[in-house]
Protein backbone atom coordinates (compact mmCIF):
# COMPACT_ATOMS: atom_id res chain seq x y z
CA UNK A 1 5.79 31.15 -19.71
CA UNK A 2 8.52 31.27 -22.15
CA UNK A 3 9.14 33.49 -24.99
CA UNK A 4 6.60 34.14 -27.62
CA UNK A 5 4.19 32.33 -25.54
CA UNK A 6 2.51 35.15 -23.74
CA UNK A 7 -1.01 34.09 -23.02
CA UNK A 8 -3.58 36.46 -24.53
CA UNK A 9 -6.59 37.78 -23.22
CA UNK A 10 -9.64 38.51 -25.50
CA UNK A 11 -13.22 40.07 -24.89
CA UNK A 12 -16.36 38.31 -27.18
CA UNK A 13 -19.30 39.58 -27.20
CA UNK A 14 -22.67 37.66 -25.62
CA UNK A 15 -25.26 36.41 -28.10
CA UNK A 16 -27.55 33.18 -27.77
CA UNK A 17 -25.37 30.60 -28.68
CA UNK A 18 -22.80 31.49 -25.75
CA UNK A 19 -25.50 32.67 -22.95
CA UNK A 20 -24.91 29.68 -21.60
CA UNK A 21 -20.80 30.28 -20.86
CA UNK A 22 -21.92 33.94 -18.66
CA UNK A 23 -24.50 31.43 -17.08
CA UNK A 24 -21.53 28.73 -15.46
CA UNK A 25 -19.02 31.84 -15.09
CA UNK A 26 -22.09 33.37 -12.96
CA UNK A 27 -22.49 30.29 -10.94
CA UNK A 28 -19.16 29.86 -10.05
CA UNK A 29 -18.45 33.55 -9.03
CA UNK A 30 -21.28 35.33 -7.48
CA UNK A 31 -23.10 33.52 -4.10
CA UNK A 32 -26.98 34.60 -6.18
CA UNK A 33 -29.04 33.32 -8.75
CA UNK A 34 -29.89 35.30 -11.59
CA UNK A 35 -33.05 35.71 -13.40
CA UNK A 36 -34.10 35.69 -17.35
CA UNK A 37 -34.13 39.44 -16.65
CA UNK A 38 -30.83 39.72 -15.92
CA UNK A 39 -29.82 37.80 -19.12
CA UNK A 40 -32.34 39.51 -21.28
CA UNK A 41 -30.78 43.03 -20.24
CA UNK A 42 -27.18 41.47 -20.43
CA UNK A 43 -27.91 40.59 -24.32
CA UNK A 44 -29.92 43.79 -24.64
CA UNK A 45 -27.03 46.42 -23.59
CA UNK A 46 -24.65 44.39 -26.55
CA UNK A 47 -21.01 45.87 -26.51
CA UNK A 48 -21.66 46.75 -23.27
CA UNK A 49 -21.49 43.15 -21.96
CA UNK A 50 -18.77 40.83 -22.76
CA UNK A 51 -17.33 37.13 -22.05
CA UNK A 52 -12.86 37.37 -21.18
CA UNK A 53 -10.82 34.91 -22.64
CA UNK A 54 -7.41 33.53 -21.45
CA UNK A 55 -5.77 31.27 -23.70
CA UNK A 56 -8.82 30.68 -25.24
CA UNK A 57 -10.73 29.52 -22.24
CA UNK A 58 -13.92 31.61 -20.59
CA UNK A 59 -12.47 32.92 -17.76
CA UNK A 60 -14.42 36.43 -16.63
CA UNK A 61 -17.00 38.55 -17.55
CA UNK A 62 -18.86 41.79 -17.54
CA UNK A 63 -22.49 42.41 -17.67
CA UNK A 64 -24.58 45.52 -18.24
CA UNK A 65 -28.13 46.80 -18.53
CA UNK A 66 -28.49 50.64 -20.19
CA UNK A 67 -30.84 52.58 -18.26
CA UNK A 68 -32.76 55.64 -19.24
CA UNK A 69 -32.55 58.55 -16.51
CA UNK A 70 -35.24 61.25 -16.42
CA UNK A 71 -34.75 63.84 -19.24
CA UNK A 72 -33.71 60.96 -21.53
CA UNK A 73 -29.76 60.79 -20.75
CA UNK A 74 -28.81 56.80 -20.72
CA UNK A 75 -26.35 55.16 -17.85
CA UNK A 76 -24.70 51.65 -17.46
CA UNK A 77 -25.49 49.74 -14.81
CA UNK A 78 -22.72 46.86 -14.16
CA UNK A 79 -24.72 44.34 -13.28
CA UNK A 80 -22.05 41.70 -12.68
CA UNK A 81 -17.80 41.67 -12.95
CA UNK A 82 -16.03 38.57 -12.07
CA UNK A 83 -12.92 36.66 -13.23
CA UNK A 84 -12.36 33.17 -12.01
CA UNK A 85 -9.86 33.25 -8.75
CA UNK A 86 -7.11 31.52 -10.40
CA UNK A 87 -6.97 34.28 -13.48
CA UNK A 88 -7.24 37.25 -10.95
CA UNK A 89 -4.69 39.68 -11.19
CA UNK A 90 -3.86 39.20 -14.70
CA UNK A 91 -5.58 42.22 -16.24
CA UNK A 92 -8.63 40.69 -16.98
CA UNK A 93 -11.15 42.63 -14.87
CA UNK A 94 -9.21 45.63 -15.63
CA UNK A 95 -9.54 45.07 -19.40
CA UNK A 96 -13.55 44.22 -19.20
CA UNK A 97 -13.94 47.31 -17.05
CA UNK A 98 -12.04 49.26 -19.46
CA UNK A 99 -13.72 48.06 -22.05
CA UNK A 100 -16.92 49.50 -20.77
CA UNK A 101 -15.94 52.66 -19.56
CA UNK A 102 -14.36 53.19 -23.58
CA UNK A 103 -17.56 53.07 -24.89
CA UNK A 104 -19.20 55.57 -22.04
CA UNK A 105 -16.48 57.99 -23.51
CA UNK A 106 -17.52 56.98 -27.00
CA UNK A 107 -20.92 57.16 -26.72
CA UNK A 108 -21.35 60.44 -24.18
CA UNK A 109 -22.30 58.15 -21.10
CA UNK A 110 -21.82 60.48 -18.01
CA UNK A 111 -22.60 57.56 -15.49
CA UNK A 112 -21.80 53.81 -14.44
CA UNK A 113 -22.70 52.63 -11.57
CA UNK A 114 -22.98 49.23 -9.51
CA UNK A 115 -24.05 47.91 -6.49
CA UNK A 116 -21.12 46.14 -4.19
CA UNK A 117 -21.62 44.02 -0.81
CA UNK A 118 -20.18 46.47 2.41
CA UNK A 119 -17.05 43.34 3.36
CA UNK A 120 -16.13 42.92 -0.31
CA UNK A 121 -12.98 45.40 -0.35
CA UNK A 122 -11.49 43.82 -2.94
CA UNK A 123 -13.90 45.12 -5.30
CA UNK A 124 -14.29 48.26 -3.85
CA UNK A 125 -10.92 48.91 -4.01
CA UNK A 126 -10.57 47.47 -7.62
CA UNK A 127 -13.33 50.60 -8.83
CA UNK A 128 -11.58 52.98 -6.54
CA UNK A 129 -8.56 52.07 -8.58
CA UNK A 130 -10.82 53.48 -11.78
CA UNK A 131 -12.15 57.04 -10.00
CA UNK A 132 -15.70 55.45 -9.06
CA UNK A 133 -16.94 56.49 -5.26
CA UNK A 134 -19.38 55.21 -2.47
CA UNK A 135 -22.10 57.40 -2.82
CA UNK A 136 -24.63 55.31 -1.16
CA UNK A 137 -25.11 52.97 1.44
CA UNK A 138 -28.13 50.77 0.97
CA UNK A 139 -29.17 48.47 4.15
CA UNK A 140 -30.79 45.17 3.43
CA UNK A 141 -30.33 45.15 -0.12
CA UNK A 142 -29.48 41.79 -0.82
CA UNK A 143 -32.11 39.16 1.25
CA UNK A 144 -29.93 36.01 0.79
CA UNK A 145 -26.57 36.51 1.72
CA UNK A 146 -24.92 38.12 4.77
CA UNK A 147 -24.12 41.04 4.97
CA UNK A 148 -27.56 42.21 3.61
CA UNK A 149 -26.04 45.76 3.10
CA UNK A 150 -24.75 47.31 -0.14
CA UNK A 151 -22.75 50.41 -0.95
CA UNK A 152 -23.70 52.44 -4.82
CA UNK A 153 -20.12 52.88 -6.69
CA UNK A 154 -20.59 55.17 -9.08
CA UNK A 155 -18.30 57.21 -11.52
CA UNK A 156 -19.27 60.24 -13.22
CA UNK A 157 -17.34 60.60 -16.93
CA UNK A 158 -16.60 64.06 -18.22
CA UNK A 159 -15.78 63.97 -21.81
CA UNK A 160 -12.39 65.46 -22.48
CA UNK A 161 -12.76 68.86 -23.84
CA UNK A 162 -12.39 68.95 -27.97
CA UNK A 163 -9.71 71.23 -29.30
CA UNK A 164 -11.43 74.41 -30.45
């Protein structure tokens, strides 16, 4: 690109009258279907989910659901990440994930978590890149695609200590 004519990548939010962009992006990246749950809990979580840009053209997103924990703390689940192949390594996961993990700070979130397929080390490595760990193994989580086993990446936040 020449000059002045850096492409520029934007995050919008997901409301009603776009559901329908996160529903293609989802078809073309992930190998399962998801449910009105899953959009429900996408629109639910707000800031917490948005739709990447590149030039103006739907490229990636990020989608959460807020969970409660026992004792009434609240932590993100990323439900789905995903940038179309030919926009990877552009930024663009990078600046959904940080995107999320902002507001975590913001908002006293101590935990994100997702679920990621045990052969996909590209996206393993991607949340190593951000501090998150394996700290599970799940066998036969997933019933349609092979293979069935999952690992649990999560990262714990610790707020940055406040000048006193």
């Amino acid at each position: 690109m020449g000059a002045g004519r850096e492409a520029t990548i934007s995050l919008d939010a997901v409301r009603d009258k776009n559901l329908m962009q996160l529903k293609k992006l989802n078809a073309a990246l992930f190998p399962v279907r998801y449910n009105d749950k899953y959009y429900a809990d996408a629109l639910a979580s707000g800031e917490f989910t948005k739709l990447a840009y590149y030039s103006d053209i739907c490229v990636g997103s990020i989608a959460c659901r807020l969970e409660k924990k026992e004792g009434g703390a609240v932590r993100v689940y990323i439900m789905t990440l995903g940038v179309l192949a030919p926009y990877r390594g552009l930024g663009i996961g990078t600046k959904l994930l940080n995107h999320v993990l902002d507001l975590c700070l913001k908002q006293n979130i101590g935990e994100i978590y997702l679920h990621v397929q045990t052969n996909n080390e590209d996206a393993i490595n991607f949340y190593k890149k951000f501090g998150f760990e394996i700290t599970e193994t799940i066998q036969n989580y997933y019933t349609n695609i092979t293979p069935p086993d999952c690992y649990v990446v999560t990262k714990y936040i610790t707020q940055p200590e406040t000048m006193k």
